[in-house]
C-alpha atoms as a PDB file:
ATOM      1  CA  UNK A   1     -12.119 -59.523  -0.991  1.00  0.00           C
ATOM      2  CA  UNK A   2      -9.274 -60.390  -3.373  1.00  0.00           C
ATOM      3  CA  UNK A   3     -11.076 -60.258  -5.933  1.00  0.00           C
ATOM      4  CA  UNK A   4     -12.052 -56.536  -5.292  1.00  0.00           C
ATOM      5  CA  UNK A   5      -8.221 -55.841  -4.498  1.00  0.00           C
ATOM      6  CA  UNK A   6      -7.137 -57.539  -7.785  1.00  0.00           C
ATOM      7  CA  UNK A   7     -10.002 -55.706  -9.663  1.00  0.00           C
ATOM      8  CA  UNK A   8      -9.002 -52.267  -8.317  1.00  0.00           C
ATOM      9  CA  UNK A   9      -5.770 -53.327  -9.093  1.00  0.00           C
ATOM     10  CA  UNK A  10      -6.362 -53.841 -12.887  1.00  0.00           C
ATOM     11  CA  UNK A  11      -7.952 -50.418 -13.434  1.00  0.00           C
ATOM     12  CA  UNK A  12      -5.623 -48.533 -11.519  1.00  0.00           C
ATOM     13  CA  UNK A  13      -3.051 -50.272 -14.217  1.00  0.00           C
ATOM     14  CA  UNK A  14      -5.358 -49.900 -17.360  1.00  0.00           C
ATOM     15  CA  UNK A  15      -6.257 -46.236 -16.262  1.00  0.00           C
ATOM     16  CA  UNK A  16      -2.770 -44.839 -16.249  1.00  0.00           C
ATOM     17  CA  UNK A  17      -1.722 -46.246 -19.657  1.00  0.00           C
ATOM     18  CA  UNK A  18      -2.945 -44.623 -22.623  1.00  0.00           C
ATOM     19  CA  UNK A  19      -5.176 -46.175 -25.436  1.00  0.00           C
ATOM     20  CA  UNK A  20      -3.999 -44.381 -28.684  1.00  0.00           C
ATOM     21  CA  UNK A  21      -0.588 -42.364 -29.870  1.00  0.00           C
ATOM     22  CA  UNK A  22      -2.564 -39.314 -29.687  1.00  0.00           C
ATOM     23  CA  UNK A  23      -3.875 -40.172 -26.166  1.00  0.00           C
ATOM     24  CA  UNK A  24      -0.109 -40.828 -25.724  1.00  0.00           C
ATOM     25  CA  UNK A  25       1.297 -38.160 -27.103  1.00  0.00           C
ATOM     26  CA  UNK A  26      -1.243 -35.933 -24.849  1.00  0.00           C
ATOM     27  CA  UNK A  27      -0.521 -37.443 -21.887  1.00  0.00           C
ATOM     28  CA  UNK A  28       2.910 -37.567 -22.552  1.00  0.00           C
ATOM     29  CA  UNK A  29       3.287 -33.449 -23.289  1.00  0.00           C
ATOM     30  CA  UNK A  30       0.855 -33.208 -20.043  1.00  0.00           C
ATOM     31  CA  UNK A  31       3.346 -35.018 -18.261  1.00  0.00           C
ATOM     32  CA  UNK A  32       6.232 -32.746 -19.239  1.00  0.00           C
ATOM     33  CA  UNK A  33       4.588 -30.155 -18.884  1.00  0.00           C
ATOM     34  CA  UNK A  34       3.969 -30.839 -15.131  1.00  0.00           C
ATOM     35  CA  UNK A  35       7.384 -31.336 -14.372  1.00  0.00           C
ATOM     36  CA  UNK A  36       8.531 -28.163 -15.720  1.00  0.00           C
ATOM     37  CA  UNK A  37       5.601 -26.562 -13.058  1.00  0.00           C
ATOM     38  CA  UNK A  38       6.994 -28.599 -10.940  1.00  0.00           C
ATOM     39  CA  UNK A  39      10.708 -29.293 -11.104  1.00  0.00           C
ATOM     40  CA  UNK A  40      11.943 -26.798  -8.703  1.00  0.00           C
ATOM     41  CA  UNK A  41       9.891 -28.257  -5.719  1.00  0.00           C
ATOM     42  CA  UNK A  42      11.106 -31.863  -6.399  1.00  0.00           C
ATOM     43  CA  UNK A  43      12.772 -33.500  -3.929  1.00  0.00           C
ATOM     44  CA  UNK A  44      14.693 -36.613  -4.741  1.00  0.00           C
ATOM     45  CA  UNK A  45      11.846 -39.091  -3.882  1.00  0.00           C
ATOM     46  CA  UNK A  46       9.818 -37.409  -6.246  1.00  0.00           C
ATOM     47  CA  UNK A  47      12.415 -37.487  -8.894  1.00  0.00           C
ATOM     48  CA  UNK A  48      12.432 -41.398  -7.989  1.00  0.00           C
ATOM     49  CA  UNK A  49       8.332 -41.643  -8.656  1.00  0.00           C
ATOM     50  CA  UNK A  50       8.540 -39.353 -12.017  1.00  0.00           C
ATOM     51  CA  UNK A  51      11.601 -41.467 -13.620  1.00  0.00           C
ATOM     52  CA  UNK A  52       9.014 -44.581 -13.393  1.00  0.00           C
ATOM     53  CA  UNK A  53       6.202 -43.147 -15.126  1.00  0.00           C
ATOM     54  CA  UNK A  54       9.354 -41.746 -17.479  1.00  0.00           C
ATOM     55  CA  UNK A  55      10.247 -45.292 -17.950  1.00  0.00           C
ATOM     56  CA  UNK A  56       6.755 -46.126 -19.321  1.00  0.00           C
ATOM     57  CA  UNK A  57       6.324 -42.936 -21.444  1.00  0.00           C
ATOM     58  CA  UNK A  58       9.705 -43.865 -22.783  1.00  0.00           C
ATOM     59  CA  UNK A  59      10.172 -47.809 -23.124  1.00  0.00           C
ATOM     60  CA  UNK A  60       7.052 -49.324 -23.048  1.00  0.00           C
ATOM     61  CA  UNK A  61       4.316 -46.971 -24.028  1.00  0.00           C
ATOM     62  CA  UNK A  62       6.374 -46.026 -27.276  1.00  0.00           C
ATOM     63  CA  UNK A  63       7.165 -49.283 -28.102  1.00  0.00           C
ATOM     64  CA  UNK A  64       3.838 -50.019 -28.514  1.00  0.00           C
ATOM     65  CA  UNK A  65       2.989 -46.786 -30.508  1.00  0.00           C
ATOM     66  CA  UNK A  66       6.184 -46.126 -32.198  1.00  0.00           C
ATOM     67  CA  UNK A  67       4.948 -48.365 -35.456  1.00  0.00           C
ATOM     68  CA  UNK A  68       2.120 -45.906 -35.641  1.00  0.00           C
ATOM     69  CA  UNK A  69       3.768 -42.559 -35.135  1.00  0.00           C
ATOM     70  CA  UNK A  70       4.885 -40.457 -37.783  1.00  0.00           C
ATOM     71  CA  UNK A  71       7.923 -39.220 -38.343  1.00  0.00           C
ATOM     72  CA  UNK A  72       7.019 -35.644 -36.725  1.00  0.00           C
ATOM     73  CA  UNK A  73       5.557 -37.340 -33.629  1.00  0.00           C
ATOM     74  CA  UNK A  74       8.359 -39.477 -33.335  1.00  0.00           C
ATOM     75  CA  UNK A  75      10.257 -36.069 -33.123  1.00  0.00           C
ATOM     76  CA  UNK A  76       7.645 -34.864 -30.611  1.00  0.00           C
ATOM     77  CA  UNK A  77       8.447 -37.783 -28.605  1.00  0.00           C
ATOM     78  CA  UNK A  78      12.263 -36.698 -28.996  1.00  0.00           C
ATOM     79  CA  UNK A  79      11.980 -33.225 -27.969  1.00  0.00           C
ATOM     80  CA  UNK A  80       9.794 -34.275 -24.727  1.00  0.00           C
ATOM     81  CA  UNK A  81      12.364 -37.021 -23.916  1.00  0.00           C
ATOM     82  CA  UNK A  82      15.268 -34.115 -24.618  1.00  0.00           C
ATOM     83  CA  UNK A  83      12.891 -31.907 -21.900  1.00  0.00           C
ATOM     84  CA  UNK A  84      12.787 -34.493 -19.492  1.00  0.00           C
ATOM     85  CA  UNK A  85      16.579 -35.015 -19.037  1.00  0.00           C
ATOM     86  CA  UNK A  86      16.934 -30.693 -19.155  1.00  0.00           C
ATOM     87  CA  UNK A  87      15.125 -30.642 -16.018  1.00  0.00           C
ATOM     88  CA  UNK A  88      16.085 -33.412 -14.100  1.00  0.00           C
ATOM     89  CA  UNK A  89      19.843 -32.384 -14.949  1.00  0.00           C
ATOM     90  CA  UNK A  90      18.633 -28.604 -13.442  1.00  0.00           C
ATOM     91  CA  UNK A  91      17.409 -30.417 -10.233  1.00  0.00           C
ATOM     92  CA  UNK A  92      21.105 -32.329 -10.170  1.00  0.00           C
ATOM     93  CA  UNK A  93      22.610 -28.637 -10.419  1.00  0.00           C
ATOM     94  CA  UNK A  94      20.329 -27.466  -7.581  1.00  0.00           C
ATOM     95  CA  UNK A  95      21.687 -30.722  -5.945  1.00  0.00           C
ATOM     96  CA  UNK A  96      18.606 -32.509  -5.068  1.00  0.00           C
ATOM     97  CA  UNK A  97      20.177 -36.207  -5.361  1.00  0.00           C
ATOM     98  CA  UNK A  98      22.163 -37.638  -3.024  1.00  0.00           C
ATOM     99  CA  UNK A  99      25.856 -38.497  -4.115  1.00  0.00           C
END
């Protein structure tokens, strides 16, 4: 049985990261382009889920691409990252967080 849980485990992980830059860069605009559907329903636990999956579009995932992106995709990556913090600051003006 822990073997089945540690298997499901492993694919849930390798599923959700993407193989290539353009696999990243796809899921990355799909991502943003979610939130923007999206944004004015969030509540503050979803902001909490999104920022993880932000981290990994934004630290890890590029680190492992960024060698292989060109300089317009690294700009690409820049204007999504730049779209990200526009609508989480809107949901901040709307007051969804906590202070």
């Amino acid at each position: 049985m822990k073997k089945l849980i540690f298997i499901f485990l492993l694919f849930s992980f390798i599923a959700c990261r993407p193989f290539t830059k353009e696999s990243y860069l796809k899921d990355y605009d799909t991502f943003i382009t979610k939130i923007a559907d999206e944004e004015p329903n969030y509540t503050e636990s979803d902001w909490e889920s999104t920022e993880k999956k932000f981290q990994k579009f934004n630290t890890d995932w590029y680190d492992h691409f960024s060698n292989d992106l060109t300089f317009a995709e690294k700009l690409t990556v820049t204007k999504l990252h730049t779209q990200y913090i526009y609508y989480k600051g809107k949901s901040e003006l709307r007051g969804v967080f906590k202070k």
